[in-house]
N, C-alpha and C. Protein backbone atom coordinates (compact mmCIF):
# COMPACT_ATOMS: atom_id res chain seq x y z
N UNK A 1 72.99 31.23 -65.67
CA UNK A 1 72.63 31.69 -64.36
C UNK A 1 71.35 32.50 -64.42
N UNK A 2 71.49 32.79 -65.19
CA UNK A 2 70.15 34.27 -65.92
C UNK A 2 68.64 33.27 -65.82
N UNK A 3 69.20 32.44 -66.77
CA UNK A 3 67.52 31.56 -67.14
C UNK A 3 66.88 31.08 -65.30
N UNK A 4 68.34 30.50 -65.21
CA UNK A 4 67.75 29.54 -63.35
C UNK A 4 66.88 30.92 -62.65
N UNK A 5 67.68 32.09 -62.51
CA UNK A 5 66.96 32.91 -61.46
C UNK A 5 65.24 32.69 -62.34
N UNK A 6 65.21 32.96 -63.60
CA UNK A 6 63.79 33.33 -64.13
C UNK A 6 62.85 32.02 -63.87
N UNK A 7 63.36 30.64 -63.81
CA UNK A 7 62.88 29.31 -64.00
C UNK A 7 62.57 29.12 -62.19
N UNK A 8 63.02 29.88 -61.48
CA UNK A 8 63.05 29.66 -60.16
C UNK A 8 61.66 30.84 -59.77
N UNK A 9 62.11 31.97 -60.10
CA UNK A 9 60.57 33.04 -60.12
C UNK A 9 59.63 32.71 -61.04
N UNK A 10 59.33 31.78 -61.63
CA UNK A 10 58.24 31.28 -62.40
C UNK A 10 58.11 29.96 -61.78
N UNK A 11 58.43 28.77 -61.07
CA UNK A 11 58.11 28.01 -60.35
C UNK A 11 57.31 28.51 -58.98
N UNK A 12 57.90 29.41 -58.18
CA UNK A 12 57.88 30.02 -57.47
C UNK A 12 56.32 30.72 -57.75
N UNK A 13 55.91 31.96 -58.50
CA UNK A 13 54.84 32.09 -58.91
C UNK A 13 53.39 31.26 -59.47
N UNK A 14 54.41 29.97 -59.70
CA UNK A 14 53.12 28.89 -60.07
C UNK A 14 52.88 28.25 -58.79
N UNK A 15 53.71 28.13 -57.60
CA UNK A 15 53.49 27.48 -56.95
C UNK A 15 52.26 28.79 -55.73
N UNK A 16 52.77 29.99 -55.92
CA UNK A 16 51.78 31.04 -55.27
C UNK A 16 50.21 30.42 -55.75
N UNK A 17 50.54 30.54 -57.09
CA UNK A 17 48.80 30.83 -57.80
C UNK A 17 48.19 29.23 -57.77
N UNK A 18 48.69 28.17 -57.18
CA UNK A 18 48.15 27.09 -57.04
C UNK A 18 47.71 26.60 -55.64
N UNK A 19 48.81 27.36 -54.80
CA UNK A 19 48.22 27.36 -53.41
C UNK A 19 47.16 28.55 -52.79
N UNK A 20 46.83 29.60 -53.54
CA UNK A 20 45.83 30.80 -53.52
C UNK A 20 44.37 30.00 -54.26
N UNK A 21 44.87 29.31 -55.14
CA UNK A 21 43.00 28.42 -55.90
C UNK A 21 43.16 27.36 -54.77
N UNK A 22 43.59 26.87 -53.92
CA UNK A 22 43.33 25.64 -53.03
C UNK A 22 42.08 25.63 -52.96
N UNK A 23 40.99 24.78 -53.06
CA UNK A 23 39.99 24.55 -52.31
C UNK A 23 39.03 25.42 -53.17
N UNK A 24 39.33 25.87 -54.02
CA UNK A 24 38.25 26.65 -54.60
C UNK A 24 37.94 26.31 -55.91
N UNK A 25 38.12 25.05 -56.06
CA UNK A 25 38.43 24.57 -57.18
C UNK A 25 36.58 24.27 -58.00
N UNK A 26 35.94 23.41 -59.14
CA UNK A 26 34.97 23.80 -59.41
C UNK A 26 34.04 22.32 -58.75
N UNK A 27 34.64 21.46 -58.15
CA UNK A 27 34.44 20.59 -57.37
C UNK A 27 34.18 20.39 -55.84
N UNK A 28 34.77 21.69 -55.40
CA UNK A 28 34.75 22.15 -54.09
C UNK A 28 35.67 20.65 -53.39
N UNK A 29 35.30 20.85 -52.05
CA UNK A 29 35.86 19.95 -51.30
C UNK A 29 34.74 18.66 -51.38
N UNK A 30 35.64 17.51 -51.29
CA UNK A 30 34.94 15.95 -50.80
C UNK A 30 34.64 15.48 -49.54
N UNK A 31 33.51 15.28 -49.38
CA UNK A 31 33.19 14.75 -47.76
C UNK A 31 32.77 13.54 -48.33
N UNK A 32 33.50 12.75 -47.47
CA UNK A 32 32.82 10.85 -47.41
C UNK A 32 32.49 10.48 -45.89
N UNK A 33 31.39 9.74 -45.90
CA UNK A 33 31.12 9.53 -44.87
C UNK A 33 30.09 10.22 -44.09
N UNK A 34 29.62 9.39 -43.20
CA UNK A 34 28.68 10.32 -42.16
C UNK A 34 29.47 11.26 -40.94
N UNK A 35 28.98 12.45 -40.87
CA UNK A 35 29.24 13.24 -39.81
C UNK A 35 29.84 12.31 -38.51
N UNK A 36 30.62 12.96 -37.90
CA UNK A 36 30.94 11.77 -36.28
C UNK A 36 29.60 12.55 -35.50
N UNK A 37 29.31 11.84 -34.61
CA UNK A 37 28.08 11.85 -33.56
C UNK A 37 29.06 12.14 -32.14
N UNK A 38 27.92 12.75 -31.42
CA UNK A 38 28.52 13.65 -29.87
C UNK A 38 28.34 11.69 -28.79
N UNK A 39 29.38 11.53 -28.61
CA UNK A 39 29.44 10.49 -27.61
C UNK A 39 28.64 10.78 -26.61
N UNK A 40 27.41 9.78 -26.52
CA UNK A 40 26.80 9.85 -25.39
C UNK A 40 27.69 9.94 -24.13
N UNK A 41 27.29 10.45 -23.10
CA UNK A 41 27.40 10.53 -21.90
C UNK A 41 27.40 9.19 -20.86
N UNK A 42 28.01 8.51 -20.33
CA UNK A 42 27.97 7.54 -19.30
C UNK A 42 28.85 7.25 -17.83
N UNK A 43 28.97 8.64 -17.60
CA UNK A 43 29.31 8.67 -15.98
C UNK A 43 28.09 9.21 -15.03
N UNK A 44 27.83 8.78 -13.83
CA UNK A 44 26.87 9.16 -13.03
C UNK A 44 26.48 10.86 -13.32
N UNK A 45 25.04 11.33 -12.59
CA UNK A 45 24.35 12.24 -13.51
C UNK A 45 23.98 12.42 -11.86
N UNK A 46 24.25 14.03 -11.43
CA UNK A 46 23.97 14.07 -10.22
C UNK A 46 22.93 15.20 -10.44
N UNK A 47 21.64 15.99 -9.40
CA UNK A 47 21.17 17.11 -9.21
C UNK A 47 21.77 17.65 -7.26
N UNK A 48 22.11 18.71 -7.79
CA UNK A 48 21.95 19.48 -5.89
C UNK A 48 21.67 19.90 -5.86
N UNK A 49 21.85 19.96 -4.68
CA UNK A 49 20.26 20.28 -3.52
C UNK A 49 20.84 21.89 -3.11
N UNK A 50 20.03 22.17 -2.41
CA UNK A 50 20.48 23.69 -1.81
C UNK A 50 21.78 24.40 -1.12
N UNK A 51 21.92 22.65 -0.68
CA UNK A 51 23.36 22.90 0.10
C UNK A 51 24.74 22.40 -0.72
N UNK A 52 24.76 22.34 -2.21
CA UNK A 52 25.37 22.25 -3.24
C UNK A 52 25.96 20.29 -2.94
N UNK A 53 24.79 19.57 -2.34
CA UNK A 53 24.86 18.05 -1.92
C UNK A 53 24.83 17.30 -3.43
N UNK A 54 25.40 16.43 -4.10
CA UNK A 54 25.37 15.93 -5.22
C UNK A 54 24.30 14.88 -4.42
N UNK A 55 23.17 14.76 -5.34
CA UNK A 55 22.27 13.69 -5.10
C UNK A 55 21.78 12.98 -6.48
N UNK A 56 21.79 11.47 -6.77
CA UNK A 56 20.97 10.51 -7.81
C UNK A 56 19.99 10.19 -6.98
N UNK A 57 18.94 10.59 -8.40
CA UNK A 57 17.65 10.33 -7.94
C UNK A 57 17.04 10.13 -6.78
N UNK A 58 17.06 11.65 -6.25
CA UNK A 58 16.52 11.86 -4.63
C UNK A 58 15.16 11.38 -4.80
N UNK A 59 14.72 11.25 -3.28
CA UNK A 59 13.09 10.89 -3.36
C UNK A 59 12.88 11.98 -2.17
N UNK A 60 13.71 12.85 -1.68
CA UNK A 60 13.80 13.66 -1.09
C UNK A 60 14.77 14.44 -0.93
N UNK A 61 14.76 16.01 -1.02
CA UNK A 61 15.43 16.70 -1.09
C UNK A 61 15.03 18.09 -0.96
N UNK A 62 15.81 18.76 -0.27
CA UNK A 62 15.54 20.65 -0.45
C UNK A 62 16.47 21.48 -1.70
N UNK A 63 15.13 21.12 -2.84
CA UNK A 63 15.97 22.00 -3.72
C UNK A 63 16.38 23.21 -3.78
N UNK A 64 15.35 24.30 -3.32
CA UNK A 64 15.88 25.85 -2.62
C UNK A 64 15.65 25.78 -0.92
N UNK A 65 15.92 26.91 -0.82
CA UNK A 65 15.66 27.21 0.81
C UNK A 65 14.41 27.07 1.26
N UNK A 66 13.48 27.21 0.19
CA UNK A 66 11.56 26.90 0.86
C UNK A 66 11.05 25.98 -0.30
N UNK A 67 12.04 25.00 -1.36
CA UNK A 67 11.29 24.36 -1.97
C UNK A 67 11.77 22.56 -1.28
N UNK A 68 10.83 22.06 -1.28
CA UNK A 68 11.24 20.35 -0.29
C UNK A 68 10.44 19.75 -1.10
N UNK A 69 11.65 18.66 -2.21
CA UNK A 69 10.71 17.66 -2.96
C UNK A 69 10.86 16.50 -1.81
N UNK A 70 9.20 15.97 -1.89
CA UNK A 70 8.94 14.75 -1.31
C UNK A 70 8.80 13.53 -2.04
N UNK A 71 8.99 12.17 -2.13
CA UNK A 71 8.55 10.92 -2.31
C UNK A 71 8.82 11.22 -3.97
N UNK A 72 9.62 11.69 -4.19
CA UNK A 72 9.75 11.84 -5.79
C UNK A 72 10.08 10.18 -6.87
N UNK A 73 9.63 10.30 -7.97
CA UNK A 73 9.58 9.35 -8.46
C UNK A 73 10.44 9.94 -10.49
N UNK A 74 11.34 9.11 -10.74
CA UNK A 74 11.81 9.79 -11.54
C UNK A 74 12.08 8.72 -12.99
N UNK A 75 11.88 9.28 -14.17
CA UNK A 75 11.83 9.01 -15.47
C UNK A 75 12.77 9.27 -16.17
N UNK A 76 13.52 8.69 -17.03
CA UNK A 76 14.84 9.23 -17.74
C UNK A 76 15.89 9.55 -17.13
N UNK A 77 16.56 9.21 -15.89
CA UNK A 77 17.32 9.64 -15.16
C UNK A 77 18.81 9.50 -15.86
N UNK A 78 19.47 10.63 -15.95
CA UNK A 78 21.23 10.63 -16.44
C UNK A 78 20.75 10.76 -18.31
N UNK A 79 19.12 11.25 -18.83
CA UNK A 79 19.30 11.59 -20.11
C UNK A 79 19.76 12.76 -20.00
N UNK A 80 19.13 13.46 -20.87
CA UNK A 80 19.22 15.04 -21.29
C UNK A 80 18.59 15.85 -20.29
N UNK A 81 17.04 14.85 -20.43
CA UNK A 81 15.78 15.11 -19.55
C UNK A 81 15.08 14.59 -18.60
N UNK A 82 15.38 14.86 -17.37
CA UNK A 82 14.87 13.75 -16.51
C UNK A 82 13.16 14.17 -15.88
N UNK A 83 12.76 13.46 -15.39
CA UNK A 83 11.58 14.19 -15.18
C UNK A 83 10.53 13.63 -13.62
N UNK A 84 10.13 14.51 -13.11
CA UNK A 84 10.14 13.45 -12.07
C UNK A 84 8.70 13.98 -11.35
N UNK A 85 8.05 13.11 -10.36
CA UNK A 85 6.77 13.38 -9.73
C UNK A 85 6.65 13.20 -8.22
N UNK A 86 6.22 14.36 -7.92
CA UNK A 86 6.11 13.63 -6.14
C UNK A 86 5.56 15.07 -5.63
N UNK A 87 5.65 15.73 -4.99
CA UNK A 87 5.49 16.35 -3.68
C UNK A 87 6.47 17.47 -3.55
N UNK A 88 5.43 18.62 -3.25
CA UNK A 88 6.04 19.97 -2.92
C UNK A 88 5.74 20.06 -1.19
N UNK A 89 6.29 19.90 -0.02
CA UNK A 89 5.84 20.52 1.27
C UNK A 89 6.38 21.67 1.60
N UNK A 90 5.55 22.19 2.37
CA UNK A 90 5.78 23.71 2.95
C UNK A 90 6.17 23.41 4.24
N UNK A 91 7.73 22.83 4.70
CA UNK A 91 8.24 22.62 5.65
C UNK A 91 8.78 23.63 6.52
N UNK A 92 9.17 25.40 5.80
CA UNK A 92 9.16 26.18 6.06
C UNK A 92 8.36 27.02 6.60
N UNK A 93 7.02 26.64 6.28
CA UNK A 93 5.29 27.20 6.81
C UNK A 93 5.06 28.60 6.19
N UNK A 94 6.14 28.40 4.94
CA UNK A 94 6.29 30.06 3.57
C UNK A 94 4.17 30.47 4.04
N UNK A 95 3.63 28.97 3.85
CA UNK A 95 2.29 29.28 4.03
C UNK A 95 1.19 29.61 5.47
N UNK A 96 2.38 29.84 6.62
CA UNK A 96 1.69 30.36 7.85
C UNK A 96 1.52 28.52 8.48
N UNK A 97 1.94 27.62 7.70
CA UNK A 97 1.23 26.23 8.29
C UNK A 97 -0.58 25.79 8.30
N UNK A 98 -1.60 26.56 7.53
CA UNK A 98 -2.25 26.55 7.83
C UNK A 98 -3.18 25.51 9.13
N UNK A 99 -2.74 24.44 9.07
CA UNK A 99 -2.98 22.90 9.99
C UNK A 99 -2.47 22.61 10.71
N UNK A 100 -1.25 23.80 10.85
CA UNK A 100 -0.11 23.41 12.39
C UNK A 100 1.29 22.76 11.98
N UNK A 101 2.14 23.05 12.64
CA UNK A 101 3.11 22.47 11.90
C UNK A 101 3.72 21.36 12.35
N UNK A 102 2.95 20.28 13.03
CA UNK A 102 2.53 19.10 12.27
C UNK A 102 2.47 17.96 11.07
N UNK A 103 1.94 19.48 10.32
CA UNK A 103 0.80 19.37 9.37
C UNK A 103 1.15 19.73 8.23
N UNK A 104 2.18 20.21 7.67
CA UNK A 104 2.68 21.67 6.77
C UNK A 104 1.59 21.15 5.36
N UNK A 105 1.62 21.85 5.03
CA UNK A 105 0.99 21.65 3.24
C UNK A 105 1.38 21.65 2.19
N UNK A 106 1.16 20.95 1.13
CA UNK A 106 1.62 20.25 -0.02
C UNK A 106 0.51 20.27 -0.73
N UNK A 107 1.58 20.40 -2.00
CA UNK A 107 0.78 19.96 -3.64
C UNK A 107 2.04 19.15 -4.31
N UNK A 108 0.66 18.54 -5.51
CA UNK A 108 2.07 17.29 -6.28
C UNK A 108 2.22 18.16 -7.52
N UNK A 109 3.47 17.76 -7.77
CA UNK A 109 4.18 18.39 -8.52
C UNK A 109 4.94 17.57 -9.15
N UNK A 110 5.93 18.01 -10.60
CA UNK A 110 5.93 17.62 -11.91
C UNK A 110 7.61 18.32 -11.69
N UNK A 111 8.42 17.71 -11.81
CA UNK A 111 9.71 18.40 -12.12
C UNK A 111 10.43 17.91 -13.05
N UNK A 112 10.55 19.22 -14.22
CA UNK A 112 12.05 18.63 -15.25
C UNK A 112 13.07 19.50 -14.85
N UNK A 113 14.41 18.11 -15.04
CA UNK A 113 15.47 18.63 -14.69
C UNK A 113 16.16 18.63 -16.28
N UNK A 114 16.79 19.60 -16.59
CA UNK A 114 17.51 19.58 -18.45
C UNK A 114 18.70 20.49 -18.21
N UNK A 115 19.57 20.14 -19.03
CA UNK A 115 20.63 21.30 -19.35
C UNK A 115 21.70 20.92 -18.79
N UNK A 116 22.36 19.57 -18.97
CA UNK A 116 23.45 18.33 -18.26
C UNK A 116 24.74 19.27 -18.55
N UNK A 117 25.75 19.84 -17.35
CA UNK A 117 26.75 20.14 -17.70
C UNK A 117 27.68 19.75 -17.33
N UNK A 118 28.62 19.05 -17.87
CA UNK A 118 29.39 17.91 -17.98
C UNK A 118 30.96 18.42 -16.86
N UNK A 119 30.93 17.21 -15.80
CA UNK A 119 32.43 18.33 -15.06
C UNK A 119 33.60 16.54 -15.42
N UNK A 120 34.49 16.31 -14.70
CA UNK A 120 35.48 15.76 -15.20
C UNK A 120 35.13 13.99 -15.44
N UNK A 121 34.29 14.09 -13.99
CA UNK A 121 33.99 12.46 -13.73
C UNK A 121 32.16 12.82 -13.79
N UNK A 122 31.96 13.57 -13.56
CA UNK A 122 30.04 13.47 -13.61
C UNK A 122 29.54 14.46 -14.44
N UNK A 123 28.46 14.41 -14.27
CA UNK A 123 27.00 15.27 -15.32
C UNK A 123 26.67 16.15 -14.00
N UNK A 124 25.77 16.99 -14.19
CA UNK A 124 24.84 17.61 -13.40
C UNK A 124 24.06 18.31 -13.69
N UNK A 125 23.07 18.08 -13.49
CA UNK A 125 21.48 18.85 -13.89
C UNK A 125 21.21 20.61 -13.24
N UNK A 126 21.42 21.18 -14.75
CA UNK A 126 21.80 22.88 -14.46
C UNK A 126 20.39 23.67 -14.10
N UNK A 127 19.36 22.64 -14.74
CA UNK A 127 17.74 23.75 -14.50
C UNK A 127 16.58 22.79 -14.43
N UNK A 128 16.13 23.14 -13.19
CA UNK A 128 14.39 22.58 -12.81
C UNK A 128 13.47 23.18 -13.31
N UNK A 129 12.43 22.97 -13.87
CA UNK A 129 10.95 23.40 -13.99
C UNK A 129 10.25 23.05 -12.93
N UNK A 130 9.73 23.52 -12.55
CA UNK A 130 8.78 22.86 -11.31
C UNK A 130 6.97 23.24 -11.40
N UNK A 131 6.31 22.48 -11.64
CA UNK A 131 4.74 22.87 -12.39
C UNK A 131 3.94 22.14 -11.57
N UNK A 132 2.86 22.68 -11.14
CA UNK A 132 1.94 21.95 -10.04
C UNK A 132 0.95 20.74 -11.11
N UNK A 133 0.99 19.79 -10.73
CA UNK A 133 0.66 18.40 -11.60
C UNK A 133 -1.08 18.53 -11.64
N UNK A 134 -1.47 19.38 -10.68
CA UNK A 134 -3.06 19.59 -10.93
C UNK A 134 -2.68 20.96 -10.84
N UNK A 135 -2.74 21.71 -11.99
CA UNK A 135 -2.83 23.38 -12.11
C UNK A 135 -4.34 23.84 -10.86
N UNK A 136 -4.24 24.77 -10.73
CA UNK A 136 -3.35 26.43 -10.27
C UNK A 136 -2.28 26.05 -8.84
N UNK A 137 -1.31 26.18 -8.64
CA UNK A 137 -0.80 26.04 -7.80
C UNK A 137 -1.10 26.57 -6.27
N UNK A 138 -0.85 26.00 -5.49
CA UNK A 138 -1.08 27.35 -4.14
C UNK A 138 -0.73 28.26 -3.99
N UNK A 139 -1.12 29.23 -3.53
CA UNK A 139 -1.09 30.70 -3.25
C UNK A 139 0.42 30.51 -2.70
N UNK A 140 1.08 29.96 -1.95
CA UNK A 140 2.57 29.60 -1.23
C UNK A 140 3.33 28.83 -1.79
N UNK A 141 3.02 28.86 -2.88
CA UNK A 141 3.86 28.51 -4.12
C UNK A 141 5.27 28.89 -4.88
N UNK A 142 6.00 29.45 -3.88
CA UNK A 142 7.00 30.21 -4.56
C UNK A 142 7.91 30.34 -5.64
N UNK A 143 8.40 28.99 -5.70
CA UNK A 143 9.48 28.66 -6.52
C UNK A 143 8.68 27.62 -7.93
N UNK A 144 7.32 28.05 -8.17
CA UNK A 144 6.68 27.30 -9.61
C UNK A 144 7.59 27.72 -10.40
N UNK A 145 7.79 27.46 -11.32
CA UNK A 145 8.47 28.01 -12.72
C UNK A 145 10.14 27.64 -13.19
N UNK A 146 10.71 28.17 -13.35
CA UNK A 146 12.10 27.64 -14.05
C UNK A 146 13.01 27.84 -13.33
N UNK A 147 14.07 27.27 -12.56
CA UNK A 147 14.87 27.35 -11.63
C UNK A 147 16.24 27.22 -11.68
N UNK A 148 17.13 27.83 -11.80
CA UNK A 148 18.90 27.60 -12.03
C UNK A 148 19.23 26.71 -10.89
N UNK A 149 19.86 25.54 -10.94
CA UNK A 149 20.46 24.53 -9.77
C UNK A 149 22.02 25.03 -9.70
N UNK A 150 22.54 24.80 -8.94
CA UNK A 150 23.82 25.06 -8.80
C UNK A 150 24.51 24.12 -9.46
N UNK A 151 25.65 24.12 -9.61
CA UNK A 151 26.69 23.18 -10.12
C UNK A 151 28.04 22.95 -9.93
N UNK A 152 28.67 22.22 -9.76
CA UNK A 152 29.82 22.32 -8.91
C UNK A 152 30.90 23.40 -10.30
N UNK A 153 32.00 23.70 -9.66
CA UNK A 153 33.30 24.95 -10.72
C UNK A 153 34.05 23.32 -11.23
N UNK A 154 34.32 23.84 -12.34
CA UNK A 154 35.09 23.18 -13.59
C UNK A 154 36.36 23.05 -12.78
């Protein structure tokens, strides 16, 4: 009875000090194979608009309250990076209307949309750049630069 208890605390102890070296052995661990890759994306890829409107590839739209893309034309649409060209108007008259409002005024402009955040069934484009396509922009230029879009709640 004597030996079993000792043959049982010495199994017992070998089995401690073999599961404490796991993995640390002078071989380290085996990797075979290539890394798995992030599954592209392939459900529709929306941007909204001010009024939190899911829109593909607007050719018009009010992205803030005084920014109005016109006649937009778009590149890469539903990548990472979409990118797109058309028309800033001052439908608001942010610029007084100089020509009447009529008339409002515009510059062309350059928009990337990046930063796809993924909800159950769609994508949606989290941030605009917006850059005047012939630099310096107009003086009524408000919203040039980097822009948070809304996105619909998880």
């Amino acid at each position: 009875m004597r030996y079993g208890g000792r043959a049982r605390c010495l199994l017992l102890a070998m089995s401690f000090l073999g599961l404490a070296g796991c993995g640390t052995g002078a071989g380290g661990a085996h990797i075979e194979g290539p890394a798995p890759t992030a599954v592209p994306w392939t459900g529709p890829v929306y941007v909204t608009d001010v009024r939190s409107n899911p829109r593909q590839r607007p050719d018009v739209m009010d992205l803030t309250e005084i920014t109005t893309l016109y006649g937009m034309k778009w590149r890469g649409w539903g990548t990472p990076r979409a990118v797109g060209t058309g028309l800033v108007v001052d439908f608001a008259c942010v610029s007084q209307c100089p020509h009447g409002k009529d008339n409002p005024p515009y510059y062309p402009v350059r928009v990337v949309l990046s930063d796809l955040v993924k909800r159950e069934y769609a994508a949606y484009y989290s941030n605009a750049v917006l850059s005047p396509a012939h630099p310096p922009a107009p003086h009524w230029a408000l919203d040039v630069g980097d822009l948070r879009l809304r996105v619909p709640a998880a």
